[in-house]
PDB file of N, CA and C in Angstrom:
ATOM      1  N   UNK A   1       7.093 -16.201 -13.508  1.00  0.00           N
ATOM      2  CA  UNK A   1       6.446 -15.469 -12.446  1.00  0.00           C
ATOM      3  C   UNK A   1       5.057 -15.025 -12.900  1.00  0.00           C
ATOM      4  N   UNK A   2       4.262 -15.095 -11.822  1.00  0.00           N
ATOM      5  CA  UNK A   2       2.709 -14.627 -12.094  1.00  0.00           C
ATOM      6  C   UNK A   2       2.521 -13.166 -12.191  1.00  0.00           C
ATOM      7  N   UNK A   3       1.652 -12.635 -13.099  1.00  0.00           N
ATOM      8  CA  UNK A   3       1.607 -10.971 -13.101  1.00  0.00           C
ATOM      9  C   UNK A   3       0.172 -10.911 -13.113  1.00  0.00           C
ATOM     10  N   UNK A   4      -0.084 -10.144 -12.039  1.00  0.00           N
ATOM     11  CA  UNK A   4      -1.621  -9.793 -12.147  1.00  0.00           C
ATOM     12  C   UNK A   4      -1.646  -7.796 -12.173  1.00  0.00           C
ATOM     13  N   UNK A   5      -2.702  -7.870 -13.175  1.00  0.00           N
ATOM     14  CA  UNK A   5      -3.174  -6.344 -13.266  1.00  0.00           C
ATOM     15  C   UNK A   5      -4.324  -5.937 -12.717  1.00  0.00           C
ATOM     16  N   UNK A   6      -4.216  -4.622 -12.299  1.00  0.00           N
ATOM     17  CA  UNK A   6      -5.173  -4.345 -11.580  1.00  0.00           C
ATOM     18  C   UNK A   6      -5.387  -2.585 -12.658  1.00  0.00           C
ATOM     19  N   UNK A   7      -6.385  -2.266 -12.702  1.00  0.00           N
ATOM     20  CA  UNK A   7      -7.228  -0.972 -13.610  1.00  0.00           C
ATOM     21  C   UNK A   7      -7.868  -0.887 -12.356  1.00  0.00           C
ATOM     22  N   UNK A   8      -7.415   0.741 -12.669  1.00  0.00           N
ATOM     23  CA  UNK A   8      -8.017   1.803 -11.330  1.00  0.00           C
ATOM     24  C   UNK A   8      -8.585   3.037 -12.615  1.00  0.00           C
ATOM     25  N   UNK A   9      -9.132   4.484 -11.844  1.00  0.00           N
ATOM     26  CA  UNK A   9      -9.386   5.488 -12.901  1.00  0.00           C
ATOM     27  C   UNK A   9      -9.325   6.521 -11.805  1.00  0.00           C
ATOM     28  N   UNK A  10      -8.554   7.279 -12.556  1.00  0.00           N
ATOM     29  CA  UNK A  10      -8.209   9.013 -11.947  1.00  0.00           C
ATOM     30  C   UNK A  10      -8.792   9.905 -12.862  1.00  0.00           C
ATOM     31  N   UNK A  11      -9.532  10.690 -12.399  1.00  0.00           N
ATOM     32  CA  UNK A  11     -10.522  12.175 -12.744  1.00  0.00           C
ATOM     33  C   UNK A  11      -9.534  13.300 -12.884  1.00  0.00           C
ATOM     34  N   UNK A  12      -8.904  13.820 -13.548  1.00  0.00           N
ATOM     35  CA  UNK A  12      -8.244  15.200 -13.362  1.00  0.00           C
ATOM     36  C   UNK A  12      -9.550  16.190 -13.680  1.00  0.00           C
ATOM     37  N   UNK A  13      -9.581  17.471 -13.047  1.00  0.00           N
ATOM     38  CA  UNK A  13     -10.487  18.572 -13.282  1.00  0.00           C
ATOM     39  C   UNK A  13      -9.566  19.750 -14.023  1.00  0.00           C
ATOM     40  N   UNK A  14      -8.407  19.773 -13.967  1.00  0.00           N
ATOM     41  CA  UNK A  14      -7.395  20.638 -14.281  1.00  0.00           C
ATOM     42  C   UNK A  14      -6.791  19.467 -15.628  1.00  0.00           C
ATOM     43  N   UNK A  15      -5.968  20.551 -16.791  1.00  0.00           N
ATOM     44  CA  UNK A  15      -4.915  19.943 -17.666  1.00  0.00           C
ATOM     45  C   UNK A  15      -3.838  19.390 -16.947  1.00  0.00           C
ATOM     46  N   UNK A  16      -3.084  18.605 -17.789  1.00  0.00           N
ATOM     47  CA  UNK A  16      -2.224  18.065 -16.349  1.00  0.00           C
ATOM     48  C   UNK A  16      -0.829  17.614 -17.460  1.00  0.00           C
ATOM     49  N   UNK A  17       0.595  17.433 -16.573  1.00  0.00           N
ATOM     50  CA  UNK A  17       1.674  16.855 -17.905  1.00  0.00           C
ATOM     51  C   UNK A  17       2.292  15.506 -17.018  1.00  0.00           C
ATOM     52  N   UNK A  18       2.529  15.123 -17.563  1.00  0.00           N
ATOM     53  CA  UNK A  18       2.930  13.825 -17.231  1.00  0.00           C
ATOM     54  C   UNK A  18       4.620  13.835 -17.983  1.00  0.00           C
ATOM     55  N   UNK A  19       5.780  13.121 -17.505  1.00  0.00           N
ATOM     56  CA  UNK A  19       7.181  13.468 -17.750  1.00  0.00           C
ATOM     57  C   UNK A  19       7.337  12.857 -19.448  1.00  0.00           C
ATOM     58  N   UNK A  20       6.303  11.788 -19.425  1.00  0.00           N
ATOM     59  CA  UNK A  20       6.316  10.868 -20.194  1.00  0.00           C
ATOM     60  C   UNK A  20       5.952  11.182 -21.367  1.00  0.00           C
ATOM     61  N   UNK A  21       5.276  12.390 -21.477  1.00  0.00           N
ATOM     62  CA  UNK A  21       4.223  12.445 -22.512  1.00  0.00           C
ATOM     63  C   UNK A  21       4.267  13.827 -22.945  1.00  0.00           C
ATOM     64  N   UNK A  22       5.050  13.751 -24.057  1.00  0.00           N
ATOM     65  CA  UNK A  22       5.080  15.783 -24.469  1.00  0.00           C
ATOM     66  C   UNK A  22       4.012  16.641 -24.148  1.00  0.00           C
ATOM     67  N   UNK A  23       2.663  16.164 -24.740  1.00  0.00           N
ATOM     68  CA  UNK A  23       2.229  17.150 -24.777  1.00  0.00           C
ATOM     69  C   UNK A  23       1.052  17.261 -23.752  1.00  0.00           C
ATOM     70  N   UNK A  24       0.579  18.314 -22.760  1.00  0.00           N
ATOM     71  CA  UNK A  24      -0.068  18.697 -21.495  1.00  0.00           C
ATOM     72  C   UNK A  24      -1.248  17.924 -22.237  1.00  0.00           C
ATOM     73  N   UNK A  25      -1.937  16.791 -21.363  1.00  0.00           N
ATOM     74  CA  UNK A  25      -3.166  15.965 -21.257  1.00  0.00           C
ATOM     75  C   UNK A  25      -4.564  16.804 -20.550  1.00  0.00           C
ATOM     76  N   UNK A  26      -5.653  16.609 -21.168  1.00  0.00           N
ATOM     77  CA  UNK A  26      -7.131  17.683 -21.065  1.00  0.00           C
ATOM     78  C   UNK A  26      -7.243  17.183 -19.613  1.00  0.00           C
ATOM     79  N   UNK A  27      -8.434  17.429 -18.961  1.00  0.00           N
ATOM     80  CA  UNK A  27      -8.890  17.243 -17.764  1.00  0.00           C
ATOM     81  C   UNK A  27      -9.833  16.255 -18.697  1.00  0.00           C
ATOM     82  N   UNK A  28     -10.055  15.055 -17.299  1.00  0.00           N
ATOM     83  CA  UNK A  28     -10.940  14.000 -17.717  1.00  0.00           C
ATOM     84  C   UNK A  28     -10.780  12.720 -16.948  1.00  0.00           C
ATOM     85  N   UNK A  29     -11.061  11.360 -17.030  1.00  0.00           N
ATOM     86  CA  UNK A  29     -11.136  10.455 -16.624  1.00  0.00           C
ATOM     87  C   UNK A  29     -10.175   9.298 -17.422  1.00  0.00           C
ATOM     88  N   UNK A  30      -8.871   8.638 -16.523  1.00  0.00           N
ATOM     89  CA  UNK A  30      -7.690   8.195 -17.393  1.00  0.00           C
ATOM     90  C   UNK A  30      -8.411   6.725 -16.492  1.00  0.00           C
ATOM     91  N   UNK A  31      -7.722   5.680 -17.284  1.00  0.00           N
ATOM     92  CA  UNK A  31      -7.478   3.964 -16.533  1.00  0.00           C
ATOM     93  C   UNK A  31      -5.851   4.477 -16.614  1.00  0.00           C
ATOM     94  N   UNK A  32      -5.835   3.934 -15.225  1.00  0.00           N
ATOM     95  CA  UNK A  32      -4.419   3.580 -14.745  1.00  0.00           C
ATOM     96  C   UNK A  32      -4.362   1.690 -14.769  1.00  0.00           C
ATOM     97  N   UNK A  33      -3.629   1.484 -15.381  1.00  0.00           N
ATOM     98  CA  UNK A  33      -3.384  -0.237 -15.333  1.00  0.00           C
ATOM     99  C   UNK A  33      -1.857  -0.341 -14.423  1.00  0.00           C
ATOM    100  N   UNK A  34      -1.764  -1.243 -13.681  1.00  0.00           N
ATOM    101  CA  UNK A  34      -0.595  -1.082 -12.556  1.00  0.00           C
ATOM    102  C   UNK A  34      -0.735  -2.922 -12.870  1.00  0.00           C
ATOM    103  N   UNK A  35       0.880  -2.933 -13.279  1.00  0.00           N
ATOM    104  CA  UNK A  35       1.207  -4.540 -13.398  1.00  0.00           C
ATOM    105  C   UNK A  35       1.760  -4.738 -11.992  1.00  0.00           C
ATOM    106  N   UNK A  36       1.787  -5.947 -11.079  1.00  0.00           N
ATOM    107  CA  UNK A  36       2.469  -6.773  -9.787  1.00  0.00           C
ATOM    108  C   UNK A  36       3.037  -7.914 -10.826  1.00  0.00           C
ATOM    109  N   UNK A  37       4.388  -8.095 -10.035  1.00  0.00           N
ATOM    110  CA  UNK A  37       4.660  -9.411 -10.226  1.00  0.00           C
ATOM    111  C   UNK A  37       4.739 -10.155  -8.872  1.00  0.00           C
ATOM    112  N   UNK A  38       4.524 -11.201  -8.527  1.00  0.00           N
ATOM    113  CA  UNK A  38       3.595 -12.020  -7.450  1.00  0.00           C
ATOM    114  C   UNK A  38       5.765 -12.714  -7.186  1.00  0.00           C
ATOM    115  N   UNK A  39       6.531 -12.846  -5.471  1.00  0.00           N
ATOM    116  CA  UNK A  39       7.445 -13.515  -5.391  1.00  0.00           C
ATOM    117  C   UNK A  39       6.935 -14.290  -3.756  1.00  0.00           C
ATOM    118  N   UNK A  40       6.955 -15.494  -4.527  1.00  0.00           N
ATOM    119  CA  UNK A  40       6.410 -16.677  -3.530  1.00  0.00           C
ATOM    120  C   UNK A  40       7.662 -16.404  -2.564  1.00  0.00           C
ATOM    121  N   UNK A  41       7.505 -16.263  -0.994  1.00  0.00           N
ATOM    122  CA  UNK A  41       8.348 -17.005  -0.359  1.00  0.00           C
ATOM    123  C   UNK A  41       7.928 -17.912   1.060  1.00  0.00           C
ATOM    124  N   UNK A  42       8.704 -18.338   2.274  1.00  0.00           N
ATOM    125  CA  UNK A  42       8.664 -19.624   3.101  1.00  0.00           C
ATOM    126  C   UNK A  42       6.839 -18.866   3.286  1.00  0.00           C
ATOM    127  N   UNK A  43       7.098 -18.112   4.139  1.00  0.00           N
ATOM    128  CA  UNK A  43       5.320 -17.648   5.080  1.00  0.00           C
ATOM    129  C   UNK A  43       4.739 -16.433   3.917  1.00  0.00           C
ATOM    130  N   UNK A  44       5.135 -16.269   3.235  1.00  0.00           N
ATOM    131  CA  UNK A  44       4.079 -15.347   2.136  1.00  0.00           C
ATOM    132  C   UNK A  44       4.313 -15.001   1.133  1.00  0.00           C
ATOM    133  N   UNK A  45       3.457 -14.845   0.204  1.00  0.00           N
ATOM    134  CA  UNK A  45       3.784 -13.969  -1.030  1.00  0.00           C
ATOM    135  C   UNK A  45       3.662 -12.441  -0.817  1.00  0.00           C
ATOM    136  N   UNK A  46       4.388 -11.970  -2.086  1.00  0.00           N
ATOM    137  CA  UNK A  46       4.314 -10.244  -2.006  1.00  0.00           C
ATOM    138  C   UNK A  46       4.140 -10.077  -3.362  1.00  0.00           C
ATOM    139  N   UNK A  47       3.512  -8.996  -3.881  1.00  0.00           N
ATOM    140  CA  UNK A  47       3.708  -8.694  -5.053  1.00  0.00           C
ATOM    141  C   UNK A  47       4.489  -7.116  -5.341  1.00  0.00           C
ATOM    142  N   UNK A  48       5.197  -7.205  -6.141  1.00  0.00           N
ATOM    143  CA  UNK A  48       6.013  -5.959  -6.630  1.00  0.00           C
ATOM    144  C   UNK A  48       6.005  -5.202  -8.227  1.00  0.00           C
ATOM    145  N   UNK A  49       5.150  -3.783  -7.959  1.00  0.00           N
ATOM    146  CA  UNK A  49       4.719  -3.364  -8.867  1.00  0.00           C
ATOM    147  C   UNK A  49       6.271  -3.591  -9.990  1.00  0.00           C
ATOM    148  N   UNK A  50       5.594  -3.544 -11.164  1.00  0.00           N
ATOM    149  CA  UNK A  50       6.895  -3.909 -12.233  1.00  0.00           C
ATOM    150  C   UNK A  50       6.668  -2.838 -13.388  1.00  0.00           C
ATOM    151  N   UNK A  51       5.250  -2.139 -13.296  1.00  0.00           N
ATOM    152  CA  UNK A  51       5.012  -1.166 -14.717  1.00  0.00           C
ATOM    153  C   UNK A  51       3.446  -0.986 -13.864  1.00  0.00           C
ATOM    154  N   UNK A  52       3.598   0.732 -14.700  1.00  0.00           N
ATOM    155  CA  UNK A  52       2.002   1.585 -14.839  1.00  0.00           C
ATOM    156  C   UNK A  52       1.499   2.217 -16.180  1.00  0.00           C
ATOM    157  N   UNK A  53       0.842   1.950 -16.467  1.00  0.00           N
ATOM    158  CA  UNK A  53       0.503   2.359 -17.539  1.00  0.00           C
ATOM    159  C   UNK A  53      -0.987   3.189 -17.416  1.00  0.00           C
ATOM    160  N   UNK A  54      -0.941   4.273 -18.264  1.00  0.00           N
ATOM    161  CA  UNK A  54      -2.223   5.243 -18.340  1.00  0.00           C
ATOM    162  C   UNK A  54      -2.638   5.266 -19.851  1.00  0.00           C
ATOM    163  N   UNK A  55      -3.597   4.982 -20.400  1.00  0.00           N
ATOM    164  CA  UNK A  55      -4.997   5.083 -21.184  1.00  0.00           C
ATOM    165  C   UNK A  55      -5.138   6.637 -21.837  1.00  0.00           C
ATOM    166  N   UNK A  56      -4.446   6.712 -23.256  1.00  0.00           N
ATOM    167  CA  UNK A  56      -4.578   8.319 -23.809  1.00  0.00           C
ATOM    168  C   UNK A  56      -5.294   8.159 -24.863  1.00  0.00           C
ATOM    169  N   UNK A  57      -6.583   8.921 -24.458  1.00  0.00           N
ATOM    170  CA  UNK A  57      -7.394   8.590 -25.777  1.00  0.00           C
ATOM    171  C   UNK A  57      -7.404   9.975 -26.300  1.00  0.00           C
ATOM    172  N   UNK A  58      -7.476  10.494 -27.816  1.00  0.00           N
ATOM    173  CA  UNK A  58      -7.842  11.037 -28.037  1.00  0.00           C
ATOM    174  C   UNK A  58      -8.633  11.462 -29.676  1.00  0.00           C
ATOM    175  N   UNK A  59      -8.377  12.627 -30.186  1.00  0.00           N
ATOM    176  CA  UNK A  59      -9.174  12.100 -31.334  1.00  0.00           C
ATOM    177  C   UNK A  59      -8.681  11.087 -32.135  1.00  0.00           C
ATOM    178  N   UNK A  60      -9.520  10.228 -32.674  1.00  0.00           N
ATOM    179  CA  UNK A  60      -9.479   9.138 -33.615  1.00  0.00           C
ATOM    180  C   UNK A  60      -8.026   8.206 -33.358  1.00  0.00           C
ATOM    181  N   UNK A  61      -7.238   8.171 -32.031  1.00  0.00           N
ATOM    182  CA  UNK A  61      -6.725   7.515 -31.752  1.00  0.00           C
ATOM    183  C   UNK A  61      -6.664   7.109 -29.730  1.00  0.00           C
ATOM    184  N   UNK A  62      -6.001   5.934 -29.994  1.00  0.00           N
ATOM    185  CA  UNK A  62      -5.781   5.684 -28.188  1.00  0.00           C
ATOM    186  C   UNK A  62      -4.226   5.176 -28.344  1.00  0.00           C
ATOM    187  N   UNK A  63      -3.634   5.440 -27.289  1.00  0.00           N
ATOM    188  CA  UNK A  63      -2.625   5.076 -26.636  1.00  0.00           C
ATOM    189  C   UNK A  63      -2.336   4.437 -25.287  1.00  0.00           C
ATOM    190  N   UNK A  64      -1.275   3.669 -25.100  1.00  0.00           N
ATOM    191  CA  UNK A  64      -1.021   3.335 -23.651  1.00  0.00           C
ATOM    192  C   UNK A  64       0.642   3.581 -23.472  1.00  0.00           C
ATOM    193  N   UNK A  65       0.756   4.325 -22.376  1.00  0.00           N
ATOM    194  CA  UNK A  65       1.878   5.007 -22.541  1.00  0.00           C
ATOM    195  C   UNK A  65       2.372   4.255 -20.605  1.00  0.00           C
ATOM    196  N   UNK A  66       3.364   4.177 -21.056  1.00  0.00           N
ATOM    197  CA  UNK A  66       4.366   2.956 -19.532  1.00  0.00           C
ATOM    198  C   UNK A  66       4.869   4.586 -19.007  1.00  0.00           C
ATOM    199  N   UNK A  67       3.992   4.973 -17.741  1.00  0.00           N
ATOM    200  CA  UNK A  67       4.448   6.012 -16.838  1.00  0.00           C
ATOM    201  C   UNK A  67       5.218   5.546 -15.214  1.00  0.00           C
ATOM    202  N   UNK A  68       5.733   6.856 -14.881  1.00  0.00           N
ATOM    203  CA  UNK A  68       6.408   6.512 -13.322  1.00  0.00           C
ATOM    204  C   UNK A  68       5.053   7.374 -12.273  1.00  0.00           C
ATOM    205  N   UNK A  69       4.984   6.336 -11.500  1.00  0.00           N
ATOM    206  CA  UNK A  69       3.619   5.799 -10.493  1.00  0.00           C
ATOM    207  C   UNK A  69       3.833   7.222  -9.991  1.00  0.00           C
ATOM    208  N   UNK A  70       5.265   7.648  -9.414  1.00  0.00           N
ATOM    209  CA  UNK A  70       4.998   8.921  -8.537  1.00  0.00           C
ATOM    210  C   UNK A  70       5.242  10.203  -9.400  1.00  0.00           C
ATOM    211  N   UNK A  71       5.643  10.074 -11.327  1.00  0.00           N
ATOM    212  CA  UNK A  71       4.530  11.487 -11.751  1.00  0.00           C
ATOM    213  C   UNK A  71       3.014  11.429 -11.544  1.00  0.00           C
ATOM    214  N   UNK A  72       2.519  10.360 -11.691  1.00  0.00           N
ATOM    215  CA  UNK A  72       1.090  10.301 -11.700  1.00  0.00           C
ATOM    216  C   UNK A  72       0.462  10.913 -10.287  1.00  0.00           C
ATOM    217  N   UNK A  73       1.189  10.225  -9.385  1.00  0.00           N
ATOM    218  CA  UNK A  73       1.182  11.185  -7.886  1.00  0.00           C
ATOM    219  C   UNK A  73       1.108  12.054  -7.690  1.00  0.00           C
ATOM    220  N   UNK A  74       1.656  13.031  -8.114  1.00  0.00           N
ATOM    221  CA  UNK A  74       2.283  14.719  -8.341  1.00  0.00           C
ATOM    222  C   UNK A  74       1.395  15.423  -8.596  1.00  0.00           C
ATOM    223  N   UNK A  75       0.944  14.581 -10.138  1.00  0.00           N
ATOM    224  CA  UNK A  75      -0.017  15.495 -10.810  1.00  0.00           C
ATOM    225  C   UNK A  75      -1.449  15.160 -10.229  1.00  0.00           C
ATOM    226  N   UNK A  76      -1.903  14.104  -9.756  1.00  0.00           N
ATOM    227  CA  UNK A  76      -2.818  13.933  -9.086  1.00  0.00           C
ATOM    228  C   UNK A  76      -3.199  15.526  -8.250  1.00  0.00           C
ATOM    229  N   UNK A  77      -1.843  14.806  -7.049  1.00  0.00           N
ATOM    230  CA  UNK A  77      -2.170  15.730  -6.213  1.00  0.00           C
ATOM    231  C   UNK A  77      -2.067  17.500  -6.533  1.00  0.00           C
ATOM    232  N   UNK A  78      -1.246  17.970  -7.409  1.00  0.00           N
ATOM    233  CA  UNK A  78      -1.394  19.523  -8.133  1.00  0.00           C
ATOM    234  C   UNK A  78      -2.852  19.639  -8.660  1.00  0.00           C
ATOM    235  N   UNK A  79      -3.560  18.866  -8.689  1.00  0.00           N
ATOM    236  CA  UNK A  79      -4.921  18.899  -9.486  1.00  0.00           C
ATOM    237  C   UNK A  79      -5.721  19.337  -8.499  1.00  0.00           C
ATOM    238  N   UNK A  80      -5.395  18.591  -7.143  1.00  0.00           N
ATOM    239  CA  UNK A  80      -6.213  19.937  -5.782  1.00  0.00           C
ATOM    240  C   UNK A  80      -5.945  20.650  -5.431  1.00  0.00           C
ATOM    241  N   UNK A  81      -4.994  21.153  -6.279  1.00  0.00           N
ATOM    242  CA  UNK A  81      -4.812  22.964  -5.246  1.00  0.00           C
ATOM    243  C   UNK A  81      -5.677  23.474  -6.352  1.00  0.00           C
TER     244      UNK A  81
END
């Protein structure tokens, strides 16, 4: 099966936690990478997300950590109130 990725970037202005990730992440600018896997059928294809991954940089190291799409949602949206 074909997998195409797509990199997006979310701004938090607020600290923020993610379920995934012990410890509360700074305010800043993350890449979200969101894998599809592509299922041919008769009149169309669809693609179906399969993994998300978010971009943790911090001192003198980076990480990529496999998150669930709707914590990232959550905390998104808690970041505008």
């Amino acid at each position: 099966m074909a997998i195409r990725t797509t990199r997006t970037q979310v701004t938090f202005a607020a600290p923020f936690r993610l379920k995934e990730i012990a410890e509360q992440l700074p305010p800043g600018t993350y890449d979200i990478d969101t894998d599809e896997e592509v299922h041919e059928g008769n009149d169309r294809s669809v693609y179906v997300r399969v993994a998300t991954v978010i971009h943790v940089r911090g001192h003198h190291r980076s990480r990529m950590v496999t998150i669930d799409p709707a914590g990232l949602d959550a905390a998104i949206q808690s970041d505008g109130i």
